[in-house]
C-alpha atoms as a PDB file:
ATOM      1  CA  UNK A   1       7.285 -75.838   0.342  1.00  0.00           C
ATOM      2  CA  UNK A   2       3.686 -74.938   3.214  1.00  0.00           C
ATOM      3  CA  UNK A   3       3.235 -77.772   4.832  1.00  0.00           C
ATOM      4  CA  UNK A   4      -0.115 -79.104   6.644  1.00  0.00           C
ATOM      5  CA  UNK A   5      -1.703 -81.541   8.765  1.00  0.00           C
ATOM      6  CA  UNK A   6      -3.354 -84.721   7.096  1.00  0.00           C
ATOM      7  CA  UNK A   7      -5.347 -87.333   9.296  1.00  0.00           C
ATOM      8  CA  UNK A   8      -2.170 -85.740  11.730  1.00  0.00           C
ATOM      9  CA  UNK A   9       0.527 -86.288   9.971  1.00  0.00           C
ATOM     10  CA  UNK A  10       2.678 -83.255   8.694  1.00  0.00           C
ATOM     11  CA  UNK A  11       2.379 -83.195   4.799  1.00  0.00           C
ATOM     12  CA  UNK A  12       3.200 -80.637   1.789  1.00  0.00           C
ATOM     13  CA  UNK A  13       0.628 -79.165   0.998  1.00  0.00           C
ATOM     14  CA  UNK A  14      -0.762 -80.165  -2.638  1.00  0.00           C
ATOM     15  CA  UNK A  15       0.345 -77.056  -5.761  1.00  0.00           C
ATOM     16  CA  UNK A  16      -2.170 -74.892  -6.838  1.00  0.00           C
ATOM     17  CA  UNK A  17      -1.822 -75.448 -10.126  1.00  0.00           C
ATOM     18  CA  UNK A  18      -3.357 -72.056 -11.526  1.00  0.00           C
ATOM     19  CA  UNK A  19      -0.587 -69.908  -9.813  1.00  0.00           C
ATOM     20  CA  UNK A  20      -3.092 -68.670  -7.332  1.00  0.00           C
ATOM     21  CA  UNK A  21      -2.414 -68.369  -3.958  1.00  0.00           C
ATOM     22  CA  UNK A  22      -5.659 -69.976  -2.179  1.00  0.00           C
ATOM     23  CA  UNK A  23      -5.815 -70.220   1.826  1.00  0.00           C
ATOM     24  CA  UNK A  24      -7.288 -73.100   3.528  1.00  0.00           C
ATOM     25  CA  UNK A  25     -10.561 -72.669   5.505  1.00  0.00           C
ATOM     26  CA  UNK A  26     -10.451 -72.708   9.210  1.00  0.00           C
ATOM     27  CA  UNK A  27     -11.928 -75.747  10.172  1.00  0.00           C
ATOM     28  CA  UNK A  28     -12.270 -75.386  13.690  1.00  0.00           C
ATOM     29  CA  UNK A  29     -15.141 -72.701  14.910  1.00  0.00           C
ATOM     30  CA  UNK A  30     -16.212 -73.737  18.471  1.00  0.00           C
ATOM     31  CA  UNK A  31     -17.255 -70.465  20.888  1.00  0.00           C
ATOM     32  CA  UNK A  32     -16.491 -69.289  24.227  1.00  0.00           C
ATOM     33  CA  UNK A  33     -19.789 -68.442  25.427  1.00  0.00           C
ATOM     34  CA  UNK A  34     -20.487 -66.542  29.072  1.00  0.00           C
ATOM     35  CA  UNK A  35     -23.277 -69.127  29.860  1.00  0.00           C
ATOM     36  CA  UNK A  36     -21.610 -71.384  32.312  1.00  0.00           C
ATOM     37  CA  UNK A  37     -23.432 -74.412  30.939  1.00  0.00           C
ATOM     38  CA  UNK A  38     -21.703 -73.929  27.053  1.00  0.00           C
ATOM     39  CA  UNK A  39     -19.268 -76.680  26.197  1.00  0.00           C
ATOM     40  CA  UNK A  40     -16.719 -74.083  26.381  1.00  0.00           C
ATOM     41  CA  UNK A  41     -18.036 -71.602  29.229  1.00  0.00           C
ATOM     42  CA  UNK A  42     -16.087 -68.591  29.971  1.00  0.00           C
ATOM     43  CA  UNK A  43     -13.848 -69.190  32.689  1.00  0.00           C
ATOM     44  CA  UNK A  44     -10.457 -66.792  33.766  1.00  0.00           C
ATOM     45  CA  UNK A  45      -7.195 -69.026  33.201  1.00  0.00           C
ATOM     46  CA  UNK A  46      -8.671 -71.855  31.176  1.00  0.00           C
ATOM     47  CA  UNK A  47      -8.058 -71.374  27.403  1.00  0.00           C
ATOM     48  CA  UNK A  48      -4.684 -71.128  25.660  1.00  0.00           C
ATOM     49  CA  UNK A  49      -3.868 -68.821  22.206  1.00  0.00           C
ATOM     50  CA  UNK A  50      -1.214 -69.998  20.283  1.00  0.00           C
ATOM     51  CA  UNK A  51       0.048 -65.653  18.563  1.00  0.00           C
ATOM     52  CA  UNK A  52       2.381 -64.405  16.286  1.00  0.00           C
ATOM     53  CA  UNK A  53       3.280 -60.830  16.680  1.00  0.00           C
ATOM     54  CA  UNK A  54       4.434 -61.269  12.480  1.00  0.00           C
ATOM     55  CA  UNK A  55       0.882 -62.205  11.636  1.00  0.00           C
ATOM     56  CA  UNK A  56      -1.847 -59.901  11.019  1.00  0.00           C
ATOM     57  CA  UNK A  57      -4.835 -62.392  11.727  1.00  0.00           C
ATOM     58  CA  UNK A  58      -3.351 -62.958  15.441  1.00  0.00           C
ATOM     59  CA  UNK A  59      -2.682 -59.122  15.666  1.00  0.00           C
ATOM     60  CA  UNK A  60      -6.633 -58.627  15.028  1.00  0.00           C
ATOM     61  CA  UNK A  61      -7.292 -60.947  17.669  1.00  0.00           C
ATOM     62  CA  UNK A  62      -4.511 -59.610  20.044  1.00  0.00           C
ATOM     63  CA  UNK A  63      -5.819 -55.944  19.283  1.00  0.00           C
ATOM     64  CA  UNK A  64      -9.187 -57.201  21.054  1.00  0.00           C
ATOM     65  CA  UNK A  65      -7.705 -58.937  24.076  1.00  0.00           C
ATOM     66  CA  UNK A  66      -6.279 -55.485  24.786  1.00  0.00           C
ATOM     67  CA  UNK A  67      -8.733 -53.337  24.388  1.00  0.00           C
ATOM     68  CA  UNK A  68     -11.369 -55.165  25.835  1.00  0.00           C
ATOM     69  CA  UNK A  69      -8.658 -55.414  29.195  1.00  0.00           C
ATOM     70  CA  UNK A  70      -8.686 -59.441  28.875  1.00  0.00           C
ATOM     71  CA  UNK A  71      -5.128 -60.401  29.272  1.00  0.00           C
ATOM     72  CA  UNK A  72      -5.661 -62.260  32.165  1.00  0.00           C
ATOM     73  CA  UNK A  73      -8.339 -64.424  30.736  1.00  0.00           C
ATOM     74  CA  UNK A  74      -6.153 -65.994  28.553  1.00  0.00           C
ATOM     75  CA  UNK A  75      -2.700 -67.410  28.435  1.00  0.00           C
ATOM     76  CA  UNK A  76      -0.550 -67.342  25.745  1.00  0.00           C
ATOM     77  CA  UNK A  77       1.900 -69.066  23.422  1.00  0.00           C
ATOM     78  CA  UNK A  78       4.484 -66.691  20.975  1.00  0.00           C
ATOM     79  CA  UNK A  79       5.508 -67.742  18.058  1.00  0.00           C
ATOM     80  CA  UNK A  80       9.517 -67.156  16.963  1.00  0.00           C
ATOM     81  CA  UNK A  81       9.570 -64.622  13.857  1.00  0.00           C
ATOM     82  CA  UNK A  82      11.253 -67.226  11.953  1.00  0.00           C
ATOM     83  CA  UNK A  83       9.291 -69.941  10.463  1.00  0.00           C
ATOM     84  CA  UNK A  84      10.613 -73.154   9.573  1.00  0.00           C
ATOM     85  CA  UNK A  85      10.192 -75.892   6.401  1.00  0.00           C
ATOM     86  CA  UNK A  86       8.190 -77.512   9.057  1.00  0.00           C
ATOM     87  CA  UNK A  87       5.793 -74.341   9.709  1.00  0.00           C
ATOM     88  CA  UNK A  88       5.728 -71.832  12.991  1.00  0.00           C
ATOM     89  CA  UNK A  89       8.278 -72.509  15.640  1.00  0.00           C
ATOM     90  CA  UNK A  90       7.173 -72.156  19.453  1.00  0.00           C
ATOM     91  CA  UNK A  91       9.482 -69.847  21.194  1.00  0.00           C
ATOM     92  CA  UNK A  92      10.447 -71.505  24.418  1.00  0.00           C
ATOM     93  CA  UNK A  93      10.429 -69.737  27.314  1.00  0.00           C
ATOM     94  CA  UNK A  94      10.066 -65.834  27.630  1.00  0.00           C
ATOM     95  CA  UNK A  95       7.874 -64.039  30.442  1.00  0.00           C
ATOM     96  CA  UNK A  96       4.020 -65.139  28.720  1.00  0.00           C
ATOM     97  CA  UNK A  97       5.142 -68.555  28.556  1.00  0.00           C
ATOM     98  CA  UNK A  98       2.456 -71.137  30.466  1.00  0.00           C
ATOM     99  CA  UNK A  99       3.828 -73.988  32.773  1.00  0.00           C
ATOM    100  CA  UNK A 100       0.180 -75.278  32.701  1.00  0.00           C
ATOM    101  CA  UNK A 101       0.593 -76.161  28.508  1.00  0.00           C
ATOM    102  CA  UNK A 102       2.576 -78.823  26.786  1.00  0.00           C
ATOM    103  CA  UNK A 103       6.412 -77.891  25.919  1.00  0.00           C
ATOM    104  CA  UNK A 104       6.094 -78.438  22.271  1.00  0.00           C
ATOM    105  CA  UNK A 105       8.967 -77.356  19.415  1.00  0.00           C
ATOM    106  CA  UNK A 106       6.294 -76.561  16.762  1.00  0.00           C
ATOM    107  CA  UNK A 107       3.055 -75.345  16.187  1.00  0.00           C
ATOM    108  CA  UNK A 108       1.862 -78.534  14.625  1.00  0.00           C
ATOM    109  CA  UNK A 109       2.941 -80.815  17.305  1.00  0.00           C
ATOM    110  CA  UNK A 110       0.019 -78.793  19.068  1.00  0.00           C
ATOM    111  CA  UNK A 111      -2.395 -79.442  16.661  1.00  0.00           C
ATOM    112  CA  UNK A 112      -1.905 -83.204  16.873  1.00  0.00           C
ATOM    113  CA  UNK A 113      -1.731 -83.508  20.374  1.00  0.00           C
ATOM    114  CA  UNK A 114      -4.973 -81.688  21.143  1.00  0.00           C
ATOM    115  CA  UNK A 115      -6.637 -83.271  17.735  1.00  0.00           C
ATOM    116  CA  UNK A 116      -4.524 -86.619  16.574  1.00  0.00           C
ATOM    117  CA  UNK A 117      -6.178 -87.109  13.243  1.00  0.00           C
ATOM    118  CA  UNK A 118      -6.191 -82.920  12.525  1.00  0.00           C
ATOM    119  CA  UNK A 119      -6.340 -82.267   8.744  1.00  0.00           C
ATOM    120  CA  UNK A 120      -5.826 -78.619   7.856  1.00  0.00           C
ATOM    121  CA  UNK A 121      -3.553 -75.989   7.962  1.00  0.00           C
ATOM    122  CA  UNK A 122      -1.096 -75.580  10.362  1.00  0.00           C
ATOM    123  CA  UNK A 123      -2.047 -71.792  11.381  1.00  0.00           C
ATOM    124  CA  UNK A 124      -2.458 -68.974  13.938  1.00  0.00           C
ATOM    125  CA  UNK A 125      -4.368 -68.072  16.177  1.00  0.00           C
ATOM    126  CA  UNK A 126      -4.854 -71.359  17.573  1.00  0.00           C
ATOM    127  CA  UNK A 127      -7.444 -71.472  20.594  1.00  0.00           C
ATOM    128  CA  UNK A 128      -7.264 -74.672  23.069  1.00  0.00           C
ATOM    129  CA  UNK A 129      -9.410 -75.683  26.112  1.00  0.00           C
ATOM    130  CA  UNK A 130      -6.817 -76.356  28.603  1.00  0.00           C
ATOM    131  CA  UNK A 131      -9.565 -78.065  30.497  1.00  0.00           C
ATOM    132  CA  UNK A 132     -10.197 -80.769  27.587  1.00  0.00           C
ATOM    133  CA  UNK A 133      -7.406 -80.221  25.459  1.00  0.00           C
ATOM    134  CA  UNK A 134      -9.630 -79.941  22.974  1.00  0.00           C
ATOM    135  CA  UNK A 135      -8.878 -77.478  20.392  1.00  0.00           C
ATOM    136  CA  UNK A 136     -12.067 -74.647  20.569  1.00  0.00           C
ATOM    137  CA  UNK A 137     -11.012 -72.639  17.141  1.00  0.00           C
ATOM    138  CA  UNK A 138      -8.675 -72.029  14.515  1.00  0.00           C
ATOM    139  CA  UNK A 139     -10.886 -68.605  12.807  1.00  0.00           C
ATOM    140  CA  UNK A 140      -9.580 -65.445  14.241  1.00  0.00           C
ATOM    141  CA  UNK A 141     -12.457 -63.804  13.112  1.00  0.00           C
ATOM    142  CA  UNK A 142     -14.827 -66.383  15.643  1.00  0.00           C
ATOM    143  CA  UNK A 143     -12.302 -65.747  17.798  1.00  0.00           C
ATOM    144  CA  UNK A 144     -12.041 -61.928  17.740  1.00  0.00           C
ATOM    145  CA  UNK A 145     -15.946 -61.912  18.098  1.00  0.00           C
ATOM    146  CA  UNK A 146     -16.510 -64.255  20.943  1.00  0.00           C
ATOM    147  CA  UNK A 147     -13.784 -62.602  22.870  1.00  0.00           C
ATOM    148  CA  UNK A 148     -15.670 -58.978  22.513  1.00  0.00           C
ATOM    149  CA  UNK A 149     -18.163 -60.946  24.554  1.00  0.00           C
ATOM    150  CA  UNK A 150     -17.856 -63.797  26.175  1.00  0.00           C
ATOM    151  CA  UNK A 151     -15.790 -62.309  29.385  1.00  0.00           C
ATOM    152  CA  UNK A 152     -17.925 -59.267  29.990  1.00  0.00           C
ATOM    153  CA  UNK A 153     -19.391 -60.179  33.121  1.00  0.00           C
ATOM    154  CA  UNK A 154     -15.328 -61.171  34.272  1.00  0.00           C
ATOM    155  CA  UNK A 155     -14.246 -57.620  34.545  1.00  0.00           C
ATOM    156  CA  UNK A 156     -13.712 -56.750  30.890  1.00  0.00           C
ATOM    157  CA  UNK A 157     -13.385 -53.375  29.636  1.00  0.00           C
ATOM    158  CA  UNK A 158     -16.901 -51.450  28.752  1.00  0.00           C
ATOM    159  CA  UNK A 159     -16.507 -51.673  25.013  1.00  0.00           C
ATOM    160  CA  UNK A 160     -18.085 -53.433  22.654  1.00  0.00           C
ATOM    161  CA  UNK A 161     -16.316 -53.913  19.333  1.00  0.00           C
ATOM    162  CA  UNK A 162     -19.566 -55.400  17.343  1.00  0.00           C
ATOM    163  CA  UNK A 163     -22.755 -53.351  18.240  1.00  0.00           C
ATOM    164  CA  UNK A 164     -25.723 -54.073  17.202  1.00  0.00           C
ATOM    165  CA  UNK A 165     -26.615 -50.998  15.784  1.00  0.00           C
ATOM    166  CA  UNK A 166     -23.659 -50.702  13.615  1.00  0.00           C
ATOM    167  CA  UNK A 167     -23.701 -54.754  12.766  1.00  0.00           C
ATOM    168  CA  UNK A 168     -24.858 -54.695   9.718  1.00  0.00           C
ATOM    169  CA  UNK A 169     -22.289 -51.744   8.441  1.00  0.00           C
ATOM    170  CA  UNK A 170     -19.348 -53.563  10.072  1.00  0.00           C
ATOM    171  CA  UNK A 171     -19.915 -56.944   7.657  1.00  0.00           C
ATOM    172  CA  UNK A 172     -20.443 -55.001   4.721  1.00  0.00           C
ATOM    173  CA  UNK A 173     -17.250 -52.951   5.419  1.00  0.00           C
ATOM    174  CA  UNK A 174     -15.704 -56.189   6.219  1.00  0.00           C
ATOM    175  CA  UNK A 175     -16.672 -57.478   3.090  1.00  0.00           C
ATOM    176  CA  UNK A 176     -14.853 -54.942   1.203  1.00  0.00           C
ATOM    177  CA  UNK A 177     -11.559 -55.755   3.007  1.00  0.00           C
ATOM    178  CA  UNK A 178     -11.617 -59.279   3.465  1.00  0.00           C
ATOM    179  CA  UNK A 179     -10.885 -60.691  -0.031  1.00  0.00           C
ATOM    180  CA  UNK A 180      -9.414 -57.797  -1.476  1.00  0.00           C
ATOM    181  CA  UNK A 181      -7.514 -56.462   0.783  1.00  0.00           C
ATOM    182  CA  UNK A 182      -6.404 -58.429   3.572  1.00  0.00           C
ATOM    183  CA  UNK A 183      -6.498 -61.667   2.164  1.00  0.00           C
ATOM    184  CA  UNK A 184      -5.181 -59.569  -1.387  1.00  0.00           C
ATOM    185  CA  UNK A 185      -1.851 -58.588  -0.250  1.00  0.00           C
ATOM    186  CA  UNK A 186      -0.909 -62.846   0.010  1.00  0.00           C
ATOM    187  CA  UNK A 187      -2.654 -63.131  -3.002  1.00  0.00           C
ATOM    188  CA  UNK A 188      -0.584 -60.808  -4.670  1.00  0.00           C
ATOM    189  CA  UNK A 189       2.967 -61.827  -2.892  1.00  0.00           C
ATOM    190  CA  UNK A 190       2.349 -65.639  -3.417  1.00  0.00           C
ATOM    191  CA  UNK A 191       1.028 -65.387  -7.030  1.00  0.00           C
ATOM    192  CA  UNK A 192       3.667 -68.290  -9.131  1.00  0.00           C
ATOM    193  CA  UNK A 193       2.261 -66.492 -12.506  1.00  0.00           C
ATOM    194  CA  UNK A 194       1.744 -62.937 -13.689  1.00  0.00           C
ATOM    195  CA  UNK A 195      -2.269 -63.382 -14.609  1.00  0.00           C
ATOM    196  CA  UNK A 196      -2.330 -64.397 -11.054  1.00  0.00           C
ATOM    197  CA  UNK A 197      -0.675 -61.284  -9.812  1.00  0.00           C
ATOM    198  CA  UNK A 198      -1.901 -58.974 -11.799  1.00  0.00           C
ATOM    199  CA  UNK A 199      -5.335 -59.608 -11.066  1.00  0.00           C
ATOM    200  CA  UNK A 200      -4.810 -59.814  -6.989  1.00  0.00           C
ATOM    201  CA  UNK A 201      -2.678 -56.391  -7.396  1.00  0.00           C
ATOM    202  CA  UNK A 202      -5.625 -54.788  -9.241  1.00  0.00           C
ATOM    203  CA  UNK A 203      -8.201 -55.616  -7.112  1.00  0.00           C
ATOM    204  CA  UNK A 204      -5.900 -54.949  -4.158  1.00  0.00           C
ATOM    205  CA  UNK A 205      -5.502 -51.167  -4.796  1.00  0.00           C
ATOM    206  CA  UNK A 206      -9.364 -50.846  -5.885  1.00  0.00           C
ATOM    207  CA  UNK A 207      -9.892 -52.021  -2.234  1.00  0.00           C
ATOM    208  CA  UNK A 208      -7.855 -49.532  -1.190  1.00  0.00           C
ATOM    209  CA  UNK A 209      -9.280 -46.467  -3.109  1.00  0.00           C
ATOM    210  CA  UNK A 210     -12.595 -47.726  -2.182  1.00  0.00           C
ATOM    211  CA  UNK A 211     -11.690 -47.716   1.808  1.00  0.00           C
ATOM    212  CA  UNK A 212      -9.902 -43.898   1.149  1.00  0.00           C
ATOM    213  CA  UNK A 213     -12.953 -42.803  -0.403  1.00  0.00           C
ATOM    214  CA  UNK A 214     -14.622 -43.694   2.339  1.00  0.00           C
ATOM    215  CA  UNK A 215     -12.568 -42.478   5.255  1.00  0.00           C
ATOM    216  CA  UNK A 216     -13.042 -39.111   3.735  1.00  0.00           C
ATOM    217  CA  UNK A 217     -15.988 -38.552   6.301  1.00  0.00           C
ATOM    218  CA  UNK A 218     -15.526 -40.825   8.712  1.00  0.00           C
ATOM    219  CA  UNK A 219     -13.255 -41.322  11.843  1.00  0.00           C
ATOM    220  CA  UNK A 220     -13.608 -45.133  11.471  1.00  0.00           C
ATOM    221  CA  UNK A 221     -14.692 -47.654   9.029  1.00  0.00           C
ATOM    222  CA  UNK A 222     -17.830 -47.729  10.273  1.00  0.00           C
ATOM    223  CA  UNK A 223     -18.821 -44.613  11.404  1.00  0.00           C
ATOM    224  CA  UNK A 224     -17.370 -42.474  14.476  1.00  0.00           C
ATOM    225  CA  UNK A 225     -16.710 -45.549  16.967  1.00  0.00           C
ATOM    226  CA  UNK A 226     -13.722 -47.889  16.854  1.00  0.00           C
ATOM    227  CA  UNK A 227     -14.909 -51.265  15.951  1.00  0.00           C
ATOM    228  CA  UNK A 228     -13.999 -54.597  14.939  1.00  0.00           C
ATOM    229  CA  UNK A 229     -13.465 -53.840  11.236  1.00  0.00           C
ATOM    230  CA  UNK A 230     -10.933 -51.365  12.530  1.00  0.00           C
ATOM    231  CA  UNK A 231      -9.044 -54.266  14.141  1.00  0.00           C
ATOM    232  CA  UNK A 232      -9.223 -56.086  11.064  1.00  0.00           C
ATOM    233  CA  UNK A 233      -7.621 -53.959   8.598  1.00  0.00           C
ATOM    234  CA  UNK A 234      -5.468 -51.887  10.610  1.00  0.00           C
ATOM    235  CA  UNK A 235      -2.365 -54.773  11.199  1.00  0.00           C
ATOM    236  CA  UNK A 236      -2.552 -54.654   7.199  1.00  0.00           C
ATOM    237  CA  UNK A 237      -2.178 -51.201   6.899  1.00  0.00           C
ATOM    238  CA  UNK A 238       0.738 -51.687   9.682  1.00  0.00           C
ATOM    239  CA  UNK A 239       2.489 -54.086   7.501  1.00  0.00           C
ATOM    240  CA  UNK A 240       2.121 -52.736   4.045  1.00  0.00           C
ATOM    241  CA  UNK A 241       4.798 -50.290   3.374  1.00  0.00           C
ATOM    242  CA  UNK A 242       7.402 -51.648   5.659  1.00  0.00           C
ATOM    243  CA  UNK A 243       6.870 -55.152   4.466  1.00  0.00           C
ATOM    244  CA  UNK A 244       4.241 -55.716   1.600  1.00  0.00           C
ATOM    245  CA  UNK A 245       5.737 -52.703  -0.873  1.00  0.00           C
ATOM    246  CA  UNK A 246       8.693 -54.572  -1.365  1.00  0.00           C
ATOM    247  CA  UNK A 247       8.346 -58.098  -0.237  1.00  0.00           C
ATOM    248  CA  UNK A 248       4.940 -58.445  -1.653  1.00  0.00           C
ATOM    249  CA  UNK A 249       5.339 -56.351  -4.606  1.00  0.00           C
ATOM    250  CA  UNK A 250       2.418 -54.770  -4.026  1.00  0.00           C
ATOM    251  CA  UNK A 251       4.316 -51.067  -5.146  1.00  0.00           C
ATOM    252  CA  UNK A 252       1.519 -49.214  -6.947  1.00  0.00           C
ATOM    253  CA  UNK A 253       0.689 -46.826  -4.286  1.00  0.00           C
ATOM    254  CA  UNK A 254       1.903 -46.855  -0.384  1.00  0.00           C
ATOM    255  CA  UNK A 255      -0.339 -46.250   2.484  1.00  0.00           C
ATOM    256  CA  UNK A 256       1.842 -43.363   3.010  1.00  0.00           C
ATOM    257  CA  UNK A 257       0.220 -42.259  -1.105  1.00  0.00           C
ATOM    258  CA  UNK A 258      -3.689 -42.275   1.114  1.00  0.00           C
ATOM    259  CA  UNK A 259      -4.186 -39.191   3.215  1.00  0.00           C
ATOM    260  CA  UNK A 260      -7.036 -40.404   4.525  1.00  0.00           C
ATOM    261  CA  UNK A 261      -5.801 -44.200   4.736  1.00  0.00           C
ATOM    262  CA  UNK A 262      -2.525 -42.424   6.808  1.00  0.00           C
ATOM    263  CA  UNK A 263      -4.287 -39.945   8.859  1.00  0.00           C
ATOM    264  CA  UNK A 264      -6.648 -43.025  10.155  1.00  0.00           C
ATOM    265  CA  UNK A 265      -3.467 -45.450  10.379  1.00  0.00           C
ATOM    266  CA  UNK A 266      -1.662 -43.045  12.722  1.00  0.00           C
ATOM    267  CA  UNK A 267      -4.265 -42.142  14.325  1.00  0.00           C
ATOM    268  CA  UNK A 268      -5.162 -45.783  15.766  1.00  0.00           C
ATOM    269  CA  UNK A 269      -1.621 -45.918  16.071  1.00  0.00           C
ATOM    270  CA  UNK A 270      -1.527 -43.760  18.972  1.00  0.00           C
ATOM    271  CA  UNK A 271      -3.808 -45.628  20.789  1.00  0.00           C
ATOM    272  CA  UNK A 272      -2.381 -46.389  23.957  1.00  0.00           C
ATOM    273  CA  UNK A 273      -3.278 -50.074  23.730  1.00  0.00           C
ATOM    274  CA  UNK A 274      -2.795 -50.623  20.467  1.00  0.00           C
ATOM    275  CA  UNK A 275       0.838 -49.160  19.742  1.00  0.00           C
ATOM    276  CA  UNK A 276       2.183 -51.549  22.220  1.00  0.00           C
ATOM    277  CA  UNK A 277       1.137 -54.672  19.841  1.00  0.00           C
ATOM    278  CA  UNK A 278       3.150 -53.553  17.152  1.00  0.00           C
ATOM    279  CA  UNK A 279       6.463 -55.492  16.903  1.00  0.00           C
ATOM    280  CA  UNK A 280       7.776 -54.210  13.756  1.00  0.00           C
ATOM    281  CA  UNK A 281      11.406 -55.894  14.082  1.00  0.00           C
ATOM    282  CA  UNK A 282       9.609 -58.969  14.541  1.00  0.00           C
ATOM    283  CA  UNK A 283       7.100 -58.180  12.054  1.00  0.00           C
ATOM    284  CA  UNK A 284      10.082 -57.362   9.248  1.00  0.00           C
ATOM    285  CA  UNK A 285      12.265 -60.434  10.209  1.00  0.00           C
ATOM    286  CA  UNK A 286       9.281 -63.148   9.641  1.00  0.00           C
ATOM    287  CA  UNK A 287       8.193 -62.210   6.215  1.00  0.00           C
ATOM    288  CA  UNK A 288      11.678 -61.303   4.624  1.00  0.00           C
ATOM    289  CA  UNK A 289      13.921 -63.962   6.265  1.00  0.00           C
ATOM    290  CA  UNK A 290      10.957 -66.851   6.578  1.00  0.00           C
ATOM    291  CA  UNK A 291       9.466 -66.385   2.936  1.00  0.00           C
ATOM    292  CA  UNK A 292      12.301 -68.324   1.258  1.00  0.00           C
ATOM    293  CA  UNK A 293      10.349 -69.184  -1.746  1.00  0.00           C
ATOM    294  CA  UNK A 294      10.136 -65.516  -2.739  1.00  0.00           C
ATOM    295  CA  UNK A 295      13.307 -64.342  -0.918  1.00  0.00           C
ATOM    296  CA  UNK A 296      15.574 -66.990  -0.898  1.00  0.00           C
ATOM    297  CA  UNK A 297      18.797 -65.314   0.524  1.00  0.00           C
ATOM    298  CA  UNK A 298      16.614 -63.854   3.373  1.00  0.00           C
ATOM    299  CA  UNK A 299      17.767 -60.554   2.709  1.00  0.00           C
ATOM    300  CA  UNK A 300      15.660 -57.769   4.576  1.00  0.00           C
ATOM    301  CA  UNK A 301      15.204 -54.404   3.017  1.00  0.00           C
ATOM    302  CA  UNK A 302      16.367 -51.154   4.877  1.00  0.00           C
ATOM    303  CA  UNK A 303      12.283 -50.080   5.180  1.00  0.00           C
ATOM    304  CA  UNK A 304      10.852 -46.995   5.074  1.00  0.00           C
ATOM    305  CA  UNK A 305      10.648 -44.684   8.339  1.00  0.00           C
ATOM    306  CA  UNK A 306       8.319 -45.821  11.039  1.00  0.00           C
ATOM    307  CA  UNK A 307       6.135 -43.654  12.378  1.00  0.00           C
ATOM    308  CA  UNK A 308       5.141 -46.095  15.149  1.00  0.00           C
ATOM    309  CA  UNK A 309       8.516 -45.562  16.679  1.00  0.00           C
ATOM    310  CA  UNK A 310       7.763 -42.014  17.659  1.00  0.00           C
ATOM    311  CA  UNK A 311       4.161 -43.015  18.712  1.00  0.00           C
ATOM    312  CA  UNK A 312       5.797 -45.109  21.143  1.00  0.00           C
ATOM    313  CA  UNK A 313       7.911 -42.733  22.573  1.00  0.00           C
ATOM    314  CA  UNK A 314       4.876 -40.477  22.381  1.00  0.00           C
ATOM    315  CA  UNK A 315       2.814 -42.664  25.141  1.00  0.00           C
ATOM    316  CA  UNK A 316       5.879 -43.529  26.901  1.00  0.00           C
ATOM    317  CA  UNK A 317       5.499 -47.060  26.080  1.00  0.00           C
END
């Protein structure tokens, strides 16, 4: 059974009683802002992300920090691929570890101590002031936005991710993903009753015939420049047919069934940057052996062939 945080202490979290799998708001959404006077001013070394290379949210927000060249504006915390009855465990040690941050076992013993009477859900990305300990957002979609930004004037790479020309195309995009889609794939996997699953699954692969429909004259989402939509719904794509297919039962189609889905998928793929934030042992092990609920002997399918494995060796990476 999920646990969460209430008034800080670690609770289950209550049934849905409809079968519906419903995800808790983030309810954290401070900003890193490049004016040096902001409550949380953009300063090298002094925030801290709590990742998972297994979750798609974090890989969004790990997608920008390298593309934008920010790596070293940030330190970071990994999550193990195995999650736990008390939610994500903190992998100790390893070469992005920082001395400079608290040595907890979990990911909710980091939530209480930067916010003692936290009530939410116990989730990453996790973004804390190391300066106040204060905890400055839990929305990877704040946090994917502020970071296009905030660190421009520190040395970050000349790209912007949201421009304002093609703002208004990026949310509605976005808003064709977001429910359906990327949010549609848990739907689908934690459904407890067949209404429930039937009617994620459905709109799930409309999404999905929508987004190959459009792709058929475009390089990107929206338009012909990479952009933070891109960043959204590519880790989905990443994980459906290796993990979703079978673990989520979301076998109607594969990406691999989209030509125009695949051709864009491998094509971001081969990014230099992005290929080398795609963990897909670690992605594989934390759905099928953490998901007891749905796969309680933790069995992990053989999976279908990656092509990311040969875009690796393509870069040298």
């Amino acid at each position: 059974m999920a646990k969460m945080l209430i008034d800080g202490e670690l609770r289950e979290k209550p049934k849905q009683t409809d079968g519906q799998f419903k995800r808790i708001p983030s309810g954290i959404r401070n900003r890193i802002e490049a004016d040096p006077n902001a409550r949380f001013p953009a300063e090298v070394g002094r925030y801290h992300l709590y990742l998972s290379r297994a979750c798609p949210w974090c890989h969004g927000v790990e997608l920008v920090i390298a593309l934008k060249g920010i790596s070293e504006a940030l330190s970071v915390t990994w999550m193990d691929p195995i999650s736990s009855e008390n939610g994500w465990i903190i992998q100790q040690g390893g070469e992005d570890a920082s001395s400079d941050m608290p040595n907890h076992e979990y990911l909710y013993q980091a939530y209480q101590h930067a916010e003692p009477k936290y009530t939410g859900a116990i989730s990453v990305p996790l973004l804390v002031d190391k300066v106040t300990r204060q905890i400055v957002s839990t929305d990877s979609t704040d946090m994917m936005r502020m970071l296009n930004s905030a660190f421009d004037n520190l040395g970050a790479v000349d790209i912007d991710l949201y421009p304002d020309p093609l703002s208004g195309e990026i949310d509605r995009i976005t808003s064709l993903i977001q429910e359906p889609i990327r949010n549609g794939v848990y739907r689908a996997g934690f459904a407890t009753t067949q209404e429930a699953y039937c009617q994620a699954v459905v709109e799930l692969f409309e999404g999905l015939d929508m987004i190959e429909t459009i792709l058929a004259n475009r390089q990107y989402l929206a338009g012909s420049d990479l952009t933070e939509v891109d960043l959204k719904l590519f880790p989905t794509l990443v994980r459906f047919d290796a993990v979703y297919v079978t673990h989520f039962k979301t076998d109607h189609k594969r990406i691999a069934d989209y030509p125009n889905l695949s051709r864009y998928m491998c094509a971001l793929a081969q990014l230099p940057d992005v290929v080398t934030t795609i963990d897909m042992q670690h992605i594989r092990e934390h759905y099928f052996r953490s998901h007891r609920h749905i796969n309680p002997s933790g069995i992990t399918s053989i999976g279908p062939i990656s092509q990311f494995r040969e875009a690796k060796i393509a870069i040298g990476a």
